[in-house]
N, C-alpha and C. Protein backbone atom coordinates (compact mmCIF):
# COMPACT_ATOMS: atom_id res chain seq x y z
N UNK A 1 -51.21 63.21 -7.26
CA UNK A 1 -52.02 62.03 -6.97
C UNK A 1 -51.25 61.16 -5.97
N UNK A 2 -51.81 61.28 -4.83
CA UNK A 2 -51.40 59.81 -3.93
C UNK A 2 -51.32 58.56 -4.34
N UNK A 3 -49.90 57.94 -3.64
CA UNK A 3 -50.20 56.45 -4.35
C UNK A 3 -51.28 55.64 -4.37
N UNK A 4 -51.75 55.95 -3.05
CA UNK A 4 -53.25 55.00 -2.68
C UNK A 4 -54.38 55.11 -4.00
N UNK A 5 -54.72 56.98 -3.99
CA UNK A 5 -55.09 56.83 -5.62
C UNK A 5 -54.82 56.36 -6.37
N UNK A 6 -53.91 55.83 -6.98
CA UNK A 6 -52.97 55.38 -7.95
C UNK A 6 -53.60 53.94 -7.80
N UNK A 7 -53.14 52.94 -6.54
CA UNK A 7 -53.35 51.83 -6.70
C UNK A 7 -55.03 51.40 -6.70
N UNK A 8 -55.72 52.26 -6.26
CA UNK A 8 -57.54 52.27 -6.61
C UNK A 8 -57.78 52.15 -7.93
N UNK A 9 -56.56 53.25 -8.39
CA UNK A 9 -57.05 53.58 -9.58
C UNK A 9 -56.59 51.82 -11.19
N UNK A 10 -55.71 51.20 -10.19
CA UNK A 10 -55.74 50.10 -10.96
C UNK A 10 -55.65 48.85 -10.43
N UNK A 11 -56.29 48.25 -9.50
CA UNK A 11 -56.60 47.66 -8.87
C UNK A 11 -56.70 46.53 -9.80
N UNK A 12 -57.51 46.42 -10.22
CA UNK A 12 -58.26 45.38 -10.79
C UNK A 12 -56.19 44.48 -11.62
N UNK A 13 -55.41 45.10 -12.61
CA UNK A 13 -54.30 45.46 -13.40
C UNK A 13 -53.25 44.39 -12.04
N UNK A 14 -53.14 45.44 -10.80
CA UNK A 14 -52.80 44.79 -9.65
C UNK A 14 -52.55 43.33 -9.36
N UNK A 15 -54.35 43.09 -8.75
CA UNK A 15 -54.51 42.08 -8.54
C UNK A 15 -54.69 40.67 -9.78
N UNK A 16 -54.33 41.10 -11.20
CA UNK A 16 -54.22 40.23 -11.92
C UNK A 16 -52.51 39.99 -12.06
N UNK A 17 -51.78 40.85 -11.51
CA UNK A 17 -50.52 40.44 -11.30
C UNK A 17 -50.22 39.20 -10.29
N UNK A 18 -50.77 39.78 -9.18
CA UNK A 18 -50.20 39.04 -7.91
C UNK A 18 -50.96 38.16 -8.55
N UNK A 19 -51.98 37.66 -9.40
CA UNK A 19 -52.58 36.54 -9.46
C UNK A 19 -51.46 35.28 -10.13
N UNK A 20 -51.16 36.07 -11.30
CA UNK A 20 -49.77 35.14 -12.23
C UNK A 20 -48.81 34.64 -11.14
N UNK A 21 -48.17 35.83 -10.59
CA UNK A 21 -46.87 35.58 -9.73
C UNK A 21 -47.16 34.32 -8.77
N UNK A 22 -48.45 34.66 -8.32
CA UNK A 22 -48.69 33.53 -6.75
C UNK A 22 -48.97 32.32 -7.39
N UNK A 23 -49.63 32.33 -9.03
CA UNK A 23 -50.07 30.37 -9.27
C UNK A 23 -48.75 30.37 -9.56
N UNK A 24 -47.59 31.37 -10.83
CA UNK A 24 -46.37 30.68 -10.97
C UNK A 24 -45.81 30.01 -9.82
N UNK A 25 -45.33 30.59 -8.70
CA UNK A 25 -45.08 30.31 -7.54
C UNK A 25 -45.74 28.97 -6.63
N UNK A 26 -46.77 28.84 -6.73
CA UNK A 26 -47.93 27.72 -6.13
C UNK A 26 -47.02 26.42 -7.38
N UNK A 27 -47.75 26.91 -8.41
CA UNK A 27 -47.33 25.68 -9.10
C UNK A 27 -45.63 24.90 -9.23
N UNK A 28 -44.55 26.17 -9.37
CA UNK A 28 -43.25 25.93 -8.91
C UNK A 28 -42.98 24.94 -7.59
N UNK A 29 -43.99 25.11 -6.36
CA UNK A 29 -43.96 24.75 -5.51
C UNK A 29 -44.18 23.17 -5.19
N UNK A 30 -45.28 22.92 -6.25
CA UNK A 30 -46.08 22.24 -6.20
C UNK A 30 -45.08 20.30 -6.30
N UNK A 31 -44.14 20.26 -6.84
CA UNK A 31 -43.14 19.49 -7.55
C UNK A 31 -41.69 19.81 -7.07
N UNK A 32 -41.35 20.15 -6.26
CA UNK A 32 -40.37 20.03 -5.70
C UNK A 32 -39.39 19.74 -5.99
N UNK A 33 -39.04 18.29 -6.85
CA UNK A 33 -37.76 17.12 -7.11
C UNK A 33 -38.35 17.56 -8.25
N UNK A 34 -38.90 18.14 -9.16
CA UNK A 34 -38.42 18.28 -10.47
C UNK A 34 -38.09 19.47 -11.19
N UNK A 35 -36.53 19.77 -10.74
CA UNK A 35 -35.85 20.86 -11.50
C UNK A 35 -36.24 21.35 -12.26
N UNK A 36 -36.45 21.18 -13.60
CA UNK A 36 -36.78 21.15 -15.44
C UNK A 36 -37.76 21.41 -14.95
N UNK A 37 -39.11 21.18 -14.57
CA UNK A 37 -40.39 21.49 -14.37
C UNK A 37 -40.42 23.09 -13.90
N UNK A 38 -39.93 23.21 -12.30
CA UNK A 38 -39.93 24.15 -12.12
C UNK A 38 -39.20 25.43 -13.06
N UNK A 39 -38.01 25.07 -13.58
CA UNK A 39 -37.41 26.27 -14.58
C UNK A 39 -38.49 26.57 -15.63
N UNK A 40 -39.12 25.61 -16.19
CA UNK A 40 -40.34 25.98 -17.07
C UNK A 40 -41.59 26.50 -16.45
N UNK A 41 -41.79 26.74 -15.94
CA UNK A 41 -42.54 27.14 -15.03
C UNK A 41 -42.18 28.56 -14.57
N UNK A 42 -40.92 28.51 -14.02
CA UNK A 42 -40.58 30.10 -13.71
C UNK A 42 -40.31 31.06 -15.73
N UNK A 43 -40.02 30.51 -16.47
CA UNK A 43 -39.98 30.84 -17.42
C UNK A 43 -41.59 31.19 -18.00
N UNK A 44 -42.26 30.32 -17.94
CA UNK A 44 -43.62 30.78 -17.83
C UNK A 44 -44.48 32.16 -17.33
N UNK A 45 -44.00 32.03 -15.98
CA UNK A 45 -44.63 33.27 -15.41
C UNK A 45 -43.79 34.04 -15.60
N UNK A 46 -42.55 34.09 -15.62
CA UNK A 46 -41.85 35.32 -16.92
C UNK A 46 -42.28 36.25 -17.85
N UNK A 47 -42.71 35.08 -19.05
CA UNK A 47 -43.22 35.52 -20.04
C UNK A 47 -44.42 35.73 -19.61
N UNK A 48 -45.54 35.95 -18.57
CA UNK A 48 -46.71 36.43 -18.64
C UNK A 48 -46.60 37.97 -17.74
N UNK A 49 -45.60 37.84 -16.88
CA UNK A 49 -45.34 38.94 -16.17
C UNK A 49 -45.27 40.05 -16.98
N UNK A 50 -44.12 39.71 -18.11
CA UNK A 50 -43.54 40.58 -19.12
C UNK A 50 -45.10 40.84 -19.99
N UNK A 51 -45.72 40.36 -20.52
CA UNK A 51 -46.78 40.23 -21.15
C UNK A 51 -47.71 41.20 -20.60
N UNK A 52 -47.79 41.02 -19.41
CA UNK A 52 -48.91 41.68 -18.55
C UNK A 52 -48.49 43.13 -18.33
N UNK A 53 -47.49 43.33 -18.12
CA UNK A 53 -46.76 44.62 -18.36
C UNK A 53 -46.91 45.75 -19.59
N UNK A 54 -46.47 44.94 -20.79
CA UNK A 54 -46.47 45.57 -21.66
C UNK A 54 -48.11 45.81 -22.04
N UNK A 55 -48.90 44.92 -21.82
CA UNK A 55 -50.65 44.94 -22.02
C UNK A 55 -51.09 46.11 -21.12
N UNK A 56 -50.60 46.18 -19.97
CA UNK A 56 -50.86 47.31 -19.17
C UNK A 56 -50.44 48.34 -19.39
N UNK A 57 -49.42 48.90 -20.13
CA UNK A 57 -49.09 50.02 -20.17
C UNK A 57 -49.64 50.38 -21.60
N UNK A 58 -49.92 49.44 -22.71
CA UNK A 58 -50.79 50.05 -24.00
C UNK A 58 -51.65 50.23 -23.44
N UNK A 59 -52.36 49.53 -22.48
CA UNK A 59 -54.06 50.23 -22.16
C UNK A 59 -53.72 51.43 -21.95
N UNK A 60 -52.74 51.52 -21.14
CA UNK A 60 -53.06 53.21 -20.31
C UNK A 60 -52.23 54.23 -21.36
N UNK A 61 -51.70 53.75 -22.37
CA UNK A 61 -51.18 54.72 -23.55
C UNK A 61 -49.80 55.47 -23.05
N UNK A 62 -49.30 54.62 -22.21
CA UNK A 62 -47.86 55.56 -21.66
C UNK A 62 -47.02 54.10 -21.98
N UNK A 63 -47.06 53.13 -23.17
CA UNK A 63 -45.51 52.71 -23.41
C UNK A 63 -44.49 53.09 -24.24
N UNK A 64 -43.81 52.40 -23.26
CA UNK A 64 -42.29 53.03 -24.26
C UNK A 64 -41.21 52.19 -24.27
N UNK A 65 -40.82 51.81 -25.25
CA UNK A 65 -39.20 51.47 -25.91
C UNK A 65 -38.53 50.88 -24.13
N UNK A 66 -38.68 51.62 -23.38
CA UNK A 66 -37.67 52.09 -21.69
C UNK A 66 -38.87 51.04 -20.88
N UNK A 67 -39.50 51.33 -21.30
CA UNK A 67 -40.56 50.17 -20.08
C UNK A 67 -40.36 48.62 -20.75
N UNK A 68 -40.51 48.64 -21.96
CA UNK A 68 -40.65 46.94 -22.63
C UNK A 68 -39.31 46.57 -21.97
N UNK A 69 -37.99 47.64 -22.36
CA UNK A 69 -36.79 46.69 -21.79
C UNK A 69 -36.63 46.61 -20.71
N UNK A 70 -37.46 47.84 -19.39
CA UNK A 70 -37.84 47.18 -17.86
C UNK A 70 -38.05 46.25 -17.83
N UNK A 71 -39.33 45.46 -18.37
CA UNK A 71 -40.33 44.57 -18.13
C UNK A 71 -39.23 43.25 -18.61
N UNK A 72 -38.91 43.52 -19.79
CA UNK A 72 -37.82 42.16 -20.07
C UNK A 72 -36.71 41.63 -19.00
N UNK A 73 -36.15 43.30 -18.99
CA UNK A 73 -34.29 42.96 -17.54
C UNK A 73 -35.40 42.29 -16.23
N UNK A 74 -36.21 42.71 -15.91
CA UNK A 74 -36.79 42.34 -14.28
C UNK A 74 -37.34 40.92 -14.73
N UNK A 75 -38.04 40.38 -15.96
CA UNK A 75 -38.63 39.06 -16.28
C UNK A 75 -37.32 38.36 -16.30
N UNK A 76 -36.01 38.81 -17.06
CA UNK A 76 -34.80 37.77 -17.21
C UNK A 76 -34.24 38.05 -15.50
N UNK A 77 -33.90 38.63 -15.04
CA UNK A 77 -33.64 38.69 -13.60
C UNK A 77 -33.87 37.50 -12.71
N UNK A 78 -35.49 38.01 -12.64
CA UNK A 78 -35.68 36.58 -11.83
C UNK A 78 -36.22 34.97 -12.49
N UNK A 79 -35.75 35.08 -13.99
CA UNK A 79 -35.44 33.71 -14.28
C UNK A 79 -33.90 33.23 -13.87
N UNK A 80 -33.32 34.18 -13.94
CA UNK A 80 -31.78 34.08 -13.53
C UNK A 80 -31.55 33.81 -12.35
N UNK A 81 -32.10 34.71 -11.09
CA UNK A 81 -32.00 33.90 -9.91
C UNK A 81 -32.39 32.60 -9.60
N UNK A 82 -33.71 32.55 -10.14
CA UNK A 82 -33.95 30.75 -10.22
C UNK A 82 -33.36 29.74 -10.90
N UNK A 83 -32.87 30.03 -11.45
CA UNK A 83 -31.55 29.07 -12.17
C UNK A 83 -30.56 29.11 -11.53
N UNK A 84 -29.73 29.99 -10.56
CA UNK A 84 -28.96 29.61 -10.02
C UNK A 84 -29.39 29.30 -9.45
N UNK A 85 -30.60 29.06 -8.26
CA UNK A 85 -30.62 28.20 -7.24
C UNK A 85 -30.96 27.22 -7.53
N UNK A 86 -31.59 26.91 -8.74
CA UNK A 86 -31.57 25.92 -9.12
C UNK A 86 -30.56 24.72 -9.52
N UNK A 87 -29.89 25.22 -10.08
CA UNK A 87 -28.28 25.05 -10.77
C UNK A 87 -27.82 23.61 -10.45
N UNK A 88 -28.01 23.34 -8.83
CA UNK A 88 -27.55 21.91 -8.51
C UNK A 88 -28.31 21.04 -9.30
N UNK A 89 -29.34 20.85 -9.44
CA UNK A 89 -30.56 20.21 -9.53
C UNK A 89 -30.53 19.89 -10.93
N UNK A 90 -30.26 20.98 -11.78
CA UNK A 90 -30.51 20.83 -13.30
C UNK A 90 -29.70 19.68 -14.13
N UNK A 91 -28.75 19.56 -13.39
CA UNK A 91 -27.88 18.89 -14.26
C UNK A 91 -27.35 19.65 -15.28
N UNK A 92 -26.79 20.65 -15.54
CA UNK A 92 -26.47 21.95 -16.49
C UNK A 92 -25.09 21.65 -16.29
């Protein structure tokens, strides 16, 4: 199966990703001067990323043990990068 198949084939799964990522992101954006806001916020779309992940892969009946702790290391990842750049800001 070609990827292109692949991504037809879940399109819809897709575009409800980029949907989370781009409001987390929009809304992160949105507030600028408030540190704490934005970390909750990236923590937010974290936990829905991770969420959306694991929801997607019970639909399609291929999860496993190895994907939940993907979905977790890549959700803590980039809460981690945003905290350090954040870092000045927080007052931490």
């Amino acid at each position: 199966m070609t990827i292109f198949k692949e991504v037809r084939k879940h399109v819809v799964y897709y575009a409800s990703l980029f949907a989370i990522l781009s409001f987390g992101f929009f809304l992160a954006s949105i507030d600028a001067s408030d540190k704490r806001l934005q970390m909750a916020i990236t923590v937010m779309t974290a936990f829905f990323y991770v969420s959306w992940g694991i929801l997607h892969h019970l639909v399609n009946h291929d999860l496993t043990l190895k994907i939940v702790v993907e979905y977790i290391l890549i959700g803590s990842l980039g809460i981690t990068i945003v905290l350090f750049l954040l870092k000045g800001g927080l007052g931490i």
